[in-house]
C-alpha atoms as a PDB file:
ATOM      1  CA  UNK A   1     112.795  76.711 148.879  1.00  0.00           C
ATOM      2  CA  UNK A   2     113.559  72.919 150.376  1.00  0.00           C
ATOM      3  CA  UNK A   3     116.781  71.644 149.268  1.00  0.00           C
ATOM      4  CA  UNK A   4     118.437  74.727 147.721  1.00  0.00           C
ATOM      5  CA  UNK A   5     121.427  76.039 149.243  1.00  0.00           C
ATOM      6  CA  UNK A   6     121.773  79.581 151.470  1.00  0.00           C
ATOM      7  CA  UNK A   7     123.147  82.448 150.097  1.00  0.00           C
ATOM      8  CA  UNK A   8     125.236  84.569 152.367  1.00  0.00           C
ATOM      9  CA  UNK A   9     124.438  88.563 151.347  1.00  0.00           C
ATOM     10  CA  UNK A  10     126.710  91.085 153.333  1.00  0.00           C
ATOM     11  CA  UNK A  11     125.122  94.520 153.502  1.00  0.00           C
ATOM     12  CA  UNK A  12     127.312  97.477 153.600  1.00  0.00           C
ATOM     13  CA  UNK A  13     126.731 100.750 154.623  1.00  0.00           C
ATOM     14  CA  UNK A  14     128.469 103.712 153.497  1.00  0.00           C
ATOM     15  CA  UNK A  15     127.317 107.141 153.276  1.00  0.00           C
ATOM     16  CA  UNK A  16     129.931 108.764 150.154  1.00  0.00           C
ATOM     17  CA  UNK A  17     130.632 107.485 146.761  1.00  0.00           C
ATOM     18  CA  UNK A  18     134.013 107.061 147.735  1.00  0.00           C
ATOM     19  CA  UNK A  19     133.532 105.005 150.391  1.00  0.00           C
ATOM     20  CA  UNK A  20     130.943 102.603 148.635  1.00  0.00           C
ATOM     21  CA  UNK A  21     133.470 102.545 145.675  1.00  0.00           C
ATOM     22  CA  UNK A  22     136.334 101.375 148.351  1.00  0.00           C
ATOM     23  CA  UNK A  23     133.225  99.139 150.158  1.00  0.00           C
ATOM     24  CA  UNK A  24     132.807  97.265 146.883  1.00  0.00           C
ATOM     25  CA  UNK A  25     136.517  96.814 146.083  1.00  0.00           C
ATOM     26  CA  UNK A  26     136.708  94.942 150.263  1.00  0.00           C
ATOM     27  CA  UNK A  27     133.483  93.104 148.876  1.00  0.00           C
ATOM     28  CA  UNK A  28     134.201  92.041 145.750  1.00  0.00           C
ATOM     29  CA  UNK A  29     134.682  88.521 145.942  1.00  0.00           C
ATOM     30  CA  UNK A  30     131.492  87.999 148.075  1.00  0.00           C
ATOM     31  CA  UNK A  31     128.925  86.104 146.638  1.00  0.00           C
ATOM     32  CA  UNK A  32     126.346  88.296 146.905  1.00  0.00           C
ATOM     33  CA  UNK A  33     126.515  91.919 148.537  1.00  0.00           C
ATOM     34  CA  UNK A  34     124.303  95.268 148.663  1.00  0.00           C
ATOM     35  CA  UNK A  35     125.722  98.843 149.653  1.00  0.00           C
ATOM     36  CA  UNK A  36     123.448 101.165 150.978  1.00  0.00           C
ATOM     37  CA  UNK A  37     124.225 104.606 152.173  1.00  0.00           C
ATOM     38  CA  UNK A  38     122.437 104.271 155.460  1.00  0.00           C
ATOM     39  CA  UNK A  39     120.887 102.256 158.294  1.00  0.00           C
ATOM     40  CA  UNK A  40     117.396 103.317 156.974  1.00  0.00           C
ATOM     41  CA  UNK A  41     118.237 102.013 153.819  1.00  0.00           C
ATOM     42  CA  UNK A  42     119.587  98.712 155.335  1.00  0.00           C
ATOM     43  CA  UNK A  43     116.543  98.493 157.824  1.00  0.00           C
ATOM     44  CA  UNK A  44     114.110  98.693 154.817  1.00  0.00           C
ATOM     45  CA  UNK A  45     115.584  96.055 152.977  1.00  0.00           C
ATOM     46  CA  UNK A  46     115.661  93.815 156.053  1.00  0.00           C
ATOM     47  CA  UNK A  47     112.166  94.260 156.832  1.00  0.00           C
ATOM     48  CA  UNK A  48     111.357  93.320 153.156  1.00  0.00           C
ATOM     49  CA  UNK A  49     113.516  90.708 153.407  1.00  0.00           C
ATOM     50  CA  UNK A  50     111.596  89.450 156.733  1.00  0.00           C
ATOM     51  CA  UNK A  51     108.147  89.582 154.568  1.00  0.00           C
ATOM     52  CA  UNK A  52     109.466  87.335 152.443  1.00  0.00           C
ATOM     53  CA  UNK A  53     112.217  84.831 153.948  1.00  0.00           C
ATOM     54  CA  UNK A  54     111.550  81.426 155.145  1.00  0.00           C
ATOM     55  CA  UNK A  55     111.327  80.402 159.178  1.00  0.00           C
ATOM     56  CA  UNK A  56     115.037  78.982 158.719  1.00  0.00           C
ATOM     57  CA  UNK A  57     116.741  82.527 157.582  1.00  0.00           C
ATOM     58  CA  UNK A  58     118.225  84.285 160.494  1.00  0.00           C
ATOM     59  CA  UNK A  59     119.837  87.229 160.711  1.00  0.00           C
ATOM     60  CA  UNK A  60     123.269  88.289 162.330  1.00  0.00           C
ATOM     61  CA  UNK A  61     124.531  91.523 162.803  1.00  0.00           C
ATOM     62  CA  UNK A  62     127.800  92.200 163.271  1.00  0.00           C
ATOM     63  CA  UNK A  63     129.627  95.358 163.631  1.00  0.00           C
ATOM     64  CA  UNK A  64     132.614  96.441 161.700  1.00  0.00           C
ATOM     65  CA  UNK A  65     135.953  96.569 164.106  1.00  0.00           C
ATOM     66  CA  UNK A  66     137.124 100.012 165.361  1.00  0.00           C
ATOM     67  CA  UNK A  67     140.140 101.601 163.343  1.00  0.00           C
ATOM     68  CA  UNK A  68     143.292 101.256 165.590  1.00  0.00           C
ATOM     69  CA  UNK A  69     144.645 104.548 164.486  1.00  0.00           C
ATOM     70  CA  UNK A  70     142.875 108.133 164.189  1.00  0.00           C
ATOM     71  CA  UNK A  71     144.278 108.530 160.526  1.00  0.00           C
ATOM     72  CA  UNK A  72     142.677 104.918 159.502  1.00  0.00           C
ATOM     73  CA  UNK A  73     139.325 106.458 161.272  1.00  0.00           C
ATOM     74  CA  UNK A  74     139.297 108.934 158.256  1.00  0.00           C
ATOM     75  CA  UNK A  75     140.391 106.806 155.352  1.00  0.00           C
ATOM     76  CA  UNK A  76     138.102 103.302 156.418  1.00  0.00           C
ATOM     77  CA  UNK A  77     134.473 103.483 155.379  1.00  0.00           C
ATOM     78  CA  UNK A  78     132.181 103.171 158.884  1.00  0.00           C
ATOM     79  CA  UNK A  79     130.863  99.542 157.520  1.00  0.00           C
ATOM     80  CA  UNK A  80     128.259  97.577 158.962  1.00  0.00           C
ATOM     81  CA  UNK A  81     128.094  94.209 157.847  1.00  0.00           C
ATOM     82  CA  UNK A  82     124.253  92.209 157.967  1.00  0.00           C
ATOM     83  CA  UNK A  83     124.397  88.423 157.059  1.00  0.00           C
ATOM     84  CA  UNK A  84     121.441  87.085 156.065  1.00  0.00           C
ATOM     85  CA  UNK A  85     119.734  84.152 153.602  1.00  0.00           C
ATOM     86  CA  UNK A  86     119.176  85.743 150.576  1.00  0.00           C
ATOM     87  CA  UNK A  87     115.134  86.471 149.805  1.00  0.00           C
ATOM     88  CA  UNK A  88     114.579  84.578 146.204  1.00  0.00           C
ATOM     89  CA  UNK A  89     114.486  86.586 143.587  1.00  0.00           C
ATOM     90  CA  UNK A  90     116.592  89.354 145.411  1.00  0.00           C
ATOM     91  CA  UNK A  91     119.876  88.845 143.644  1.00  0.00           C
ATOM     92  CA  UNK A  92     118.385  86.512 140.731  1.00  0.00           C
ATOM     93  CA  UNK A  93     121.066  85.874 137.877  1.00  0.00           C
ATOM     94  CA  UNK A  94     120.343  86.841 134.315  1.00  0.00           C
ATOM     95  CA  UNK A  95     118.739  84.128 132.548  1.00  0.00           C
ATOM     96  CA  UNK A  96     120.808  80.148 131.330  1.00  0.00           C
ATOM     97  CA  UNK A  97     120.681  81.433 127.738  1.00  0.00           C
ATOM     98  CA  UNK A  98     123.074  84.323 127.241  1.00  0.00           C
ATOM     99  CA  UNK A  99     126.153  83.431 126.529  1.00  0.00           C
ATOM    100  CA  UNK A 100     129.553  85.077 124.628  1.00  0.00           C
ATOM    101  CA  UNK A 101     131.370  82.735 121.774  1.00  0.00           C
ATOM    102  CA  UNK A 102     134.581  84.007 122.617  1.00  0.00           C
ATOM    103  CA  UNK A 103     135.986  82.232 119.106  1.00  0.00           C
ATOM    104  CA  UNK A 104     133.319  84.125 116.769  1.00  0.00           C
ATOM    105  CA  UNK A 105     133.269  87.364 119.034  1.00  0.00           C
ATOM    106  CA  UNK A 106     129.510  87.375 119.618  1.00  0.00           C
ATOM    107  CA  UNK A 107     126.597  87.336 122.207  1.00  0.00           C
ATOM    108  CA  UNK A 108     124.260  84.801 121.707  1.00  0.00           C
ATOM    109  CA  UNK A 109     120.658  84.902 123.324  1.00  0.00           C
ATOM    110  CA  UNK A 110     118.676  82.347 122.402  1.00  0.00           C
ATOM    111  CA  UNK A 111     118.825  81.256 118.920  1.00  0.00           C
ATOM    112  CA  UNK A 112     119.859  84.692 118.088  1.00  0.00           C
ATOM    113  CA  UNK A 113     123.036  86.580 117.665  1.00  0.00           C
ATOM    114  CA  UNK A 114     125.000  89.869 117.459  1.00  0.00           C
ATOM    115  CA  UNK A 115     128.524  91.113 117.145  1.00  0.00           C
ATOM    116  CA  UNK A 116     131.043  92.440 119.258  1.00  0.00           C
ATOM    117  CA  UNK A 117     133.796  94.791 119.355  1.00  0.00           C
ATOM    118  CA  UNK A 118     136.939  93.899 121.372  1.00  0.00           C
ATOM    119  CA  UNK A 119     135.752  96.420 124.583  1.00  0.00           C
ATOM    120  CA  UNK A 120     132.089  95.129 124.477  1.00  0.00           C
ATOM    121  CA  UNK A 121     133.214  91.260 124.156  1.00  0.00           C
ATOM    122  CA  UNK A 122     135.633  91.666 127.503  1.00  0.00           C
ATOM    123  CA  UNK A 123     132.844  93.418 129.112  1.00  0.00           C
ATOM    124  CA  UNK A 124     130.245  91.217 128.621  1.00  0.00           C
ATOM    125  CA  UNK A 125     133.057  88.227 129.248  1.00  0.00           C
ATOM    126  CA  UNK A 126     133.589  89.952 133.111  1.00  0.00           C
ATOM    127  CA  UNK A 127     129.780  90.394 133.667  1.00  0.00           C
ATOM    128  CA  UNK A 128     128.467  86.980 131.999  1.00  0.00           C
ATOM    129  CA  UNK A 129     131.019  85.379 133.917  1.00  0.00           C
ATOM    130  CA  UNK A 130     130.119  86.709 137.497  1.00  0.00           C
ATOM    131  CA  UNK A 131     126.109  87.405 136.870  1.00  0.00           C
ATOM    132  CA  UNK A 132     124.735  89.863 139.085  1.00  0.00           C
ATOM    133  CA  UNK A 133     127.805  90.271 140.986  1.00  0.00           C
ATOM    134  CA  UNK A 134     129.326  93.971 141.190  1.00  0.00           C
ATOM    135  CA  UNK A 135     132.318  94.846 138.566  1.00  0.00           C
ATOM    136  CA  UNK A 136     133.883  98.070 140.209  1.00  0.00           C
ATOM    137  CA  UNK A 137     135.111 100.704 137.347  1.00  0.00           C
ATOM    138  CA  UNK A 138     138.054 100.194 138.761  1.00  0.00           C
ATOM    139  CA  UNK A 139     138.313  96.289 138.080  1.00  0.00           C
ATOM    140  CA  UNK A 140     136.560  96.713 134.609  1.00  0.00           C
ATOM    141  CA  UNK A 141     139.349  99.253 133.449  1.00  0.00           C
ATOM    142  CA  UNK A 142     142.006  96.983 134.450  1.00  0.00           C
ATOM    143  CA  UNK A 143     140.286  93.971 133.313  1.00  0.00           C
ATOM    144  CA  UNK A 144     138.827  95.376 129.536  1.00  0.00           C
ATOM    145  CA  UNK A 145     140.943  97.957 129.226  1.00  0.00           C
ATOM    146  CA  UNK A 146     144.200  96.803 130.812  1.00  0.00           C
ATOM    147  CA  UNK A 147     144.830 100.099 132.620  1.00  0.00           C
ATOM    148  CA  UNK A 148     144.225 101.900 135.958  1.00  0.00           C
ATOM    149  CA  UNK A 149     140.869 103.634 135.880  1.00  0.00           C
ATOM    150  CA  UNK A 150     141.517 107.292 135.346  1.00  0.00           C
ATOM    151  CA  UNK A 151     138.983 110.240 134.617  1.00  0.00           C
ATOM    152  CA  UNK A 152     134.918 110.202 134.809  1.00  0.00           C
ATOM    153  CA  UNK A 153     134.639 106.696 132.370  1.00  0.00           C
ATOM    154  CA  UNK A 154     133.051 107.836 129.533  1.00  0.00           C
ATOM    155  CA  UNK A 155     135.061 105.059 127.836  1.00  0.00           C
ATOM    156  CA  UNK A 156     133.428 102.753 130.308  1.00  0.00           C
ATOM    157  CA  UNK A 157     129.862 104.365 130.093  1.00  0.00           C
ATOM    158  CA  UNK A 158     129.821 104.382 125.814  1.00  0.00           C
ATOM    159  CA  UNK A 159     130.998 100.698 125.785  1.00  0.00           C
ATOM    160  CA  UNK A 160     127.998  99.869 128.351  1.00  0.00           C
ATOM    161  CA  UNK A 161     125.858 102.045 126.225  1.00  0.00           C
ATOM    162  CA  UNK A 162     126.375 100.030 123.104  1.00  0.00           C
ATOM    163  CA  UNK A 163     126.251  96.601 124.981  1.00  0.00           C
ATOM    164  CA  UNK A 164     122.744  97.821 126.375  1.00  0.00           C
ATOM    165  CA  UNK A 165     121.467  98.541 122.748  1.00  0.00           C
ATOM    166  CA  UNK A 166     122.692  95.355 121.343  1.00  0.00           C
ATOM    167  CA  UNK A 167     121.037  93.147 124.915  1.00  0.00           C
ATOM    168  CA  UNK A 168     117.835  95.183 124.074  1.00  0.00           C
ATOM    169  CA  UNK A 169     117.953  94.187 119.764  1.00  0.00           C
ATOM    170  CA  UNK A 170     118.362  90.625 120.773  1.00  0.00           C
ATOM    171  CA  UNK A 171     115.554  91.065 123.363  1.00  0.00           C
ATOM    172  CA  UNK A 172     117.179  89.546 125.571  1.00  0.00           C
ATOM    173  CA  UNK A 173     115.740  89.287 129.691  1.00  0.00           C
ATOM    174  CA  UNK A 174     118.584  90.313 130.900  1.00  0.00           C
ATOM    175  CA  UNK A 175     120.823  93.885 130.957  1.00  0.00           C
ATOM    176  CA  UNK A 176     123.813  96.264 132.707  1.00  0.00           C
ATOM    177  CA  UNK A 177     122.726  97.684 135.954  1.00  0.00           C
ATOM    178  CA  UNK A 178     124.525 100.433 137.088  1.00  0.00           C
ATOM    179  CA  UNK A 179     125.595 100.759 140.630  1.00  0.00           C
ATOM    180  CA  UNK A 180     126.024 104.344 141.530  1.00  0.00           C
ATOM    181  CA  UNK A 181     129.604 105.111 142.352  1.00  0.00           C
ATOM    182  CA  UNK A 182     130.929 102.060 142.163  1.00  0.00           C
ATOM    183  CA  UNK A 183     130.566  99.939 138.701  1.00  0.00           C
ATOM    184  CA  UNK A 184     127.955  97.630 137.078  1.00  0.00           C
ATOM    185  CA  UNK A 185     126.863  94.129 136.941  1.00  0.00           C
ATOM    186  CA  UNK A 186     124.345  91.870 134.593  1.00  0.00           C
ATOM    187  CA  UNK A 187     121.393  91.461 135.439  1.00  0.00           C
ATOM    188  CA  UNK A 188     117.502  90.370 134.703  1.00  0.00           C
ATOM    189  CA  UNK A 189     115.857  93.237 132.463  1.00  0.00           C
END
C-alpha cells in the first residue's frame, strides 16, 4: 500500500453496553475506531491485523489514565486504547457512487434512484456523510430527529429498517451496520 496515507484506529474496550455507548460518544470524532468488550476480543483482532499489515505498521499500546476520584472509578468505562495502521479493507468505506440529492430528496446509486422521507433523507445525510464511521443513537436522535434520545429507538430502528429495504431495491454494495449498544454506521454490503 506505497504512497497511501496511515489510518490511526483506536480500539476500545468496554465490557457493558453502557459503557461502549459512553466509549463511542469519547470516540466519536476519531477517524476510525472499534469497541470490543474485552482484551480477547482486542487480542484477536490484533493478531489478524498482524497477518495482514505491512512491515511499516507498528503498534502502541497505551493505557487509559487512572480515575482521580473513587466515584469517577464507577462512572468512567476501564478503556484501553491500541493505535495501530489500519489493515486494508478493515474499515473500507461504502462504495464512490451513493450519494443523497438533498434538493430532490433521493438516494442515488448508480444510475438508479429512490425516494426519501424526511427521517430516512437525514439519516442517510449523517451516515453518507461520515462512511463507516459510528453514529451513536444518541447523536442520530439529536441530529434526525432534533431531540434527546429517549426510550428503546424503535423510531430509530423502523427508519433504518426502511433505509435497508430501499439500499437493498437499488442493489446497492453498500448498507446500515448496526453496532450493538451504541448506534450504526454505512457500510460495504
Amino acid at each position: 500500500m506505497r504512497g497511501s496515507p496511515a489510518v490511526s484506529l483506536v480500539i476500545g474496550i468496554a465490557s457493558s453496553p453502557a459503557e461502549r455507548r459512553q466509549l463511542a460518544r469519547l470516540l466519536g470524532g476519531t477517524e476510525a475506531f472499534l469497541i470490543v468488550s474485552n482484551v480477547e476480543q482486542a487480542r484477536e483482532f490484533l493478531d489478524v491485523a498482524e497477518t495482514n499489515r505491512t512491515p511499516a505498521a507498528e503498534t502502541t499500546r497505551t493505557p487509559a489514565p487512572a480515575a482521580e476520584t473513587p466515584g469517577a472509578a464507577a462512572a468512567a468505562a476501564p478503556v484501553q486504547t491500541v493505535v495501530a495502521e489500519a489493515v486494508a479493507g478493515a474499515a473500507a468505506p461504502p462504495p464512490p457512487d451513493l450519494s443523497v440529492d438533498s434538493d430532490r430528496r433521493v438516494l442515488r446509486w448508480l444510475d438508479r434512484e429512490i425516494g426519501l422521507t424526511r427521517l430516512e433523507h437525514d439519516l442517510l445525510l449523517c451516515l453518507v456523510g461520515a462512511p463507516g464511521q459510528v453514529w451513536t443513537y444518541e447523536r442520530l436522535h439529536l441530529k434526525v430527529w432534533g431531540n434527546e434520545h429517549l426510550g428503546r429507538g424503535s423510531d430509530m430502528h423502523s427508519v433504518v429498517r426502511r433505509v435497508r429495504r430501499k439500499l437493498a431495491r437499488l442493489n446497492a454494495s453498500a448498507t446500515i451496520h448496526a453496532v450493538r449498544g451504541v448506534g450504526f454506521r454505512l457500510a460495504p454490503a
